[in-house]
C-alpha atoms as a PDB file:
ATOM      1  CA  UNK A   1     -24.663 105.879  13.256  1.00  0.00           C
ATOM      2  CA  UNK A   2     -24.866 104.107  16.673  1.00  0.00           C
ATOM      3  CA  UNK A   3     -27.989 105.651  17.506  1.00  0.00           C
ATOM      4  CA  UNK A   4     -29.543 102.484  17.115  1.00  0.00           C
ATOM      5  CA  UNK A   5     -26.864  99.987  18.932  1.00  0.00           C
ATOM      6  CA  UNK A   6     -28.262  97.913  21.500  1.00  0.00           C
ATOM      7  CA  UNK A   7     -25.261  96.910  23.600  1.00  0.00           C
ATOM      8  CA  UNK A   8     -26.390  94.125  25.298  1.00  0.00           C
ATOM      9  CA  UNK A   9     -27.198  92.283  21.863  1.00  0.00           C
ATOM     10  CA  UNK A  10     -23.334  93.169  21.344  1.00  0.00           C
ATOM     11  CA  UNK A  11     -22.445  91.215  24.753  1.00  0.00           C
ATOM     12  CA  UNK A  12     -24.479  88.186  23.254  1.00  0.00           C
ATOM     13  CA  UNK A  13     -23.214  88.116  19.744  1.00  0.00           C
ATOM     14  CA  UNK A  14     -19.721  87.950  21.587  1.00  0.00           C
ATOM     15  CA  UNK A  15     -20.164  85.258  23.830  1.00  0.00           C
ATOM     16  CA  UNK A  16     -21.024  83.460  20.878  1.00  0.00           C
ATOM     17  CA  UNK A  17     -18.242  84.439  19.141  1.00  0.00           C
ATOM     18  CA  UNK A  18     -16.714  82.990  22.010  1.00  0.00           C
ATOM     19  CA  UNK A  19     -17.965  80.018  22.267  1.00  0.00           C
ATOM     20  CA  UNK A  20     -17.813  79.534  18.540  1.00  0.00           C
ATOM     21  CA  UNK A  21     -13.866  80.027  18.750  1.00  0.00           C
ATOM     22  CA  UNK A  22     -14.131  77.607  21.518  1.00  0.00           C
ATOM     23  CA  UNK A  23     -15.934  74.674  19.754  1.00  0.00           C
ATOM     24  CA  UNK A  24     -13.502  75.909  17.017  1.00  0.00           C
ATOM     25  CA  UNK A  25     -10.229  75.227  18.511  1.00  0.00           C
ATOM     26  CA  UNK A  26     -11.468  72.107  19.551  1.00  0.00           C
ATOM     27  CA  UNK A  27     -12.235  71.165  16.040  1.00  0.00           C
ATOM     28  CA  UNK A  28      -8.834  71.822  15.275  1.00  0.00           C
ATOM     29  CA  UNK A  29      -7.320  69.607  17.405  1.00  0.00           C
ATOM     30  CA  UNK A  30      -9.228  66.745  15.987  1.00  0.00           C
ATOM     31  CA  UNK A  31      -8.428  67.462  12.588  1.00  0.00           C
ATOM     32  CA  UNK A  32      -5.853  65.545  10.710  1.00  0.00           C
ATOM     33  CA  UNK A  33      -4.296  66.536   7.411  1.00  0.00           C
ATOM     34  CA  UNK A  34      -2.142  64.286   4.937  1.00  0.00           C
ATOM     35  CA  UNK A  35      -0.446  65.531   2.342  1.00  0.00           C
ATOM     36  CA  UNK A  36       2.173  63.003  -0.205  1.00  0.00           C
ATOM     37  CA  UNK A  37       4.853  63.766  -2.045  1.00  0.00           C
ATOM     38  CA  UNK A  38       7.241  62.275  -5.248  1.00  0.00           C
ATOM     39  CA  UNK A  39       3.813  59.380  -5.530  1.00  0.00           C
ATOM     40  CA  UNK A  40       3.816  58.714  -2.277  1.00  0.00           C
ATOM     41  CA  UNK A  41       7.079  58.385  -1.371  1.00  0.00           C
ATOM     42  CA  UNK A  42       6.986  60.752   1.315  1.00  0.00           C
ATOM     43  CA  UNK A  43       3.400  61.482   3.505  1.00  0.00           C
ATOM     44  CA  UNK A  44       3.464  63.781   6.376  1.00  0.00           C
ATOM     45  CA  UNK A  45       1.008  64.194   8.518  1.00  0.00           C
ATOM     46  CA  UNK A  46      -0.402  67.190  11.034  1.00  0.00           C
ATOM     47  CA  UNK A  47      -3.347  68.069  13.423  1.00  0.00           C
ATOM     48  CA  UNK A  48      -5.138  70.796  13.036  1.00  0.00           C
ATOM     49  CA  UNK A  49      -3.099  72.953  15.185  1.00  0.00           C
ATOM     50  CA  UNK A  50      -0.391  72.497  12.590  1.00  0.00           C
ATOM     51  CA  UNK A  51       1.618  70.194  14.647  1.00  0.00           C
ATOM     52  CA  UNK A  52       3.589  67.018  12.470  1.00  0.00           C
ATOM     53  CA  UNK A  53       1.974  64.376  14.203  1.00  0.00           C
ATOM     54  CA  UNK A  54       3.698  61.252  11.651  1.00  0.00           C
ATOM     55  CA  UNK A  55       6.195  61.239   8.637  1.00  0.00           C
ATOM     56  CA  UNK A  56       5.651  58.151   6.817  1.00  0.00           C
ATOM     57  CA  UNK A  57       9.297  57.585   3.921  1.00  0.00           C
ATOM     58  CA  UNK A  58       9.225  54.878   1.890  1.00  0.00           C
ATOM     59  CA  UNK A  59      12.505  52.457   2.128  1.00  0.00           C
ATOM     60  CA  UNK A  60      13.445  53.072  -1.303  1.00  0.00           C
ATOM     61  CA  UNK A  61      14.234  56.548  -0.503  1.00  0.00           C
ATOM     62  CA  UNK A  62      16.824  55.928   2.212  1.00  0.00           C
ATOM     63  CA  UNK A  63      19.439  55.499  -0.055  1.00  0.00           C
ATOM     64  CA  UNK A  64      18.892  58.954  -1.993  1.00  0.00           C
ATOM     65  CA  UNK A  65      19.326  61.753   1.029  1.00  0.00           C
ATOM     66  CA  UNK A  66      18.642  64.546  -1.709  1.00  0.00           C
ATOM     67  CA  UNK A  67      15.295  63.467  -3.141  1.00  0.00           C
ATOM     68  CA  UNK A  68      14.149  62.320   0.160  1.00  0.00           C
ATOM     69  CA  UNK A  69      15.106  65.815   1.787  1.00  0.00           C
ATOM     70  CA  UNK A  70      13.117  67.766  -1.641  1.00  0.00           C
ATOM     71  CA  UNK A  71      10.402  65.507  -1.221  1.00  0.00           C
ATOM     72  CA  UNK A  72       9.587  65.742   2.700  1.00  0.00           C
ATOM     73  CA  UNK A  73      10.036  69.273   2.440  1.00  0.00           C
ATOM     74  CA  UNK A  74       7.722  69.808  -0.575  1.00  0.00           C
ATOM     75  CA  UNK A  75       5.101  67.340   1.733  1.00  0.00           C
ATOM     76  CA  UNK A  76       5.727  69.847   4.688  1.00  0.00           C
ATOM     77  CA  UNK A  77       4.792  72.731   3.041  1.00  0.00           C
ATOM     78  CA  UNK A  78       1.842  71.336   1.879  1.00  0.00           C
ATOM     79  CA  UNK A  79       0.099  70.342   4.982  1.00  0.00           C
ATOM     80  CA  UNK A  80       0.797  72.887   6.516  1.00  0.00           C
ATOM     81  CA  UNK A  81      -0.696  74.844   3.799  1.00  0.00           C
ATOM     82  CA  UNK A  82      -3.889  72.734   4.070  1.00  0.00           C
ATOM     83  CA  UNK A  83      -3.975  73.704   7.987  1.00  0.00           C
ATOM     84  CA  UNK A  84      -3.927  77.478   7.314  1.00  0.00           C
ATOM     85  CA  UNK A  85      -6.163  77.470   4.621  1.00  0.00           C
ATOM     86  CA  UNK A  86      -8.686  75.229   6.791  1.00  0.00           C
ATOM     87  CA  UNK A  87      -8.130  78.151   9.749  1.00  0.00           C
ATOM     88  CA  UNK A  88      -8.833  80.393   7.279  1.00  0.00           C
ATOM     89  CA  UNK A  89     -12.266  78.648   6.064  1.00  0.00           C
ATOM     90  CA  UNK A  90     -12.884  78.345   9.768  1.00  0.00           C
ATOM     91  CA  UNK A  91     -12.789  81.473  10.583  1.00  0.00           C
ATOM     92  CA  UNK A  92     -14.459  82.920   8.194  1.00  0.00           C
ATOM     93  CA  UNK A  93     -17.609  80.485   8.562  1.00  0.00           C
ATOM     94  CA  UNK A  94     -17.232  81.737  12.128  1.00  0.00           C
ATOM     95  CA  UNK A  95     -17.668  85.610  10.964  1.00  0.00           C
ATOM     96  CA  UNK A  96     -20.637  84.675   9.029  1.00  0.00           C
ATOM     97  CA  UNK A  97     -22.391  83.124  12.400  1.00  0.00           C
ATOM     98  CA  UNK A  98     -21.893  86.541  14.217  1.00  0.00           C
ATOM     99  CA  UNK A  99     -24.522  88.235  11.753  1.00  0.00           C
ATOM    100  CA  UNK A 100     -24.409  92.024  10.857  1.00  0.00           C
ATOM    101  CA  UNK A 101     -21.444  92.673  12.367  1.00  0.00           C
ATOM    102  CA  UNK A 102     -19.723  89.486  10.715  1.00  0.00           C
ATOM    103  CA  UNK A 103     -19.986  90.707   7.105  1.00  0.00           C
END
């Protein structure tokens, strides 16, 4: 089964792995999702890293604690959800750079 493994093709396809995660991360801090809630009452925005970087509440909504609460709290959870699943894409374009051992 590894009769055939040349390791120092290994040690290459994980420096690029490397510097694939690298360029990667990087990517990621770049990145900025938006996601709105109740019409665009409510839009929160994160980096990549899944950090809140803004919360943007319309003045109509200041009055109403409850449905602002709901509604940046339904926006939360939906950025963030866009930030995993781009990690997720992300990494898995990275597993199909590394090749054989990738898939």
């Amino acid at each position: 089964m590894f009769d055939k493994l040349d390791l120092s093709q290994m040690g290459k396809m994980f420096e690029k792995a490397q510097e694939e995660a690298k360029k990667l991360q990087e990517d990621l801090e770049n990145k900025e999702f938006t996601a709105k809630s109740g019409g665009g009452l409510v839009k929160v925005t994160a980096n990549g890293k899944g950090e809140i970087i803004d919360i943007d509440i319309d003045d109509s909504l200041l009055e109403d604690k409850d449905s602002m609460q709901i509604l940046l709290i339904s926006a939360v959870n939906d950025v963030l959800k866009m930030v995993e699943d781009d990690k997720k894409n992300m990494a898995m374009q990275m597993l199909g750079k590394l090749g054989p051992l990738g898939r």
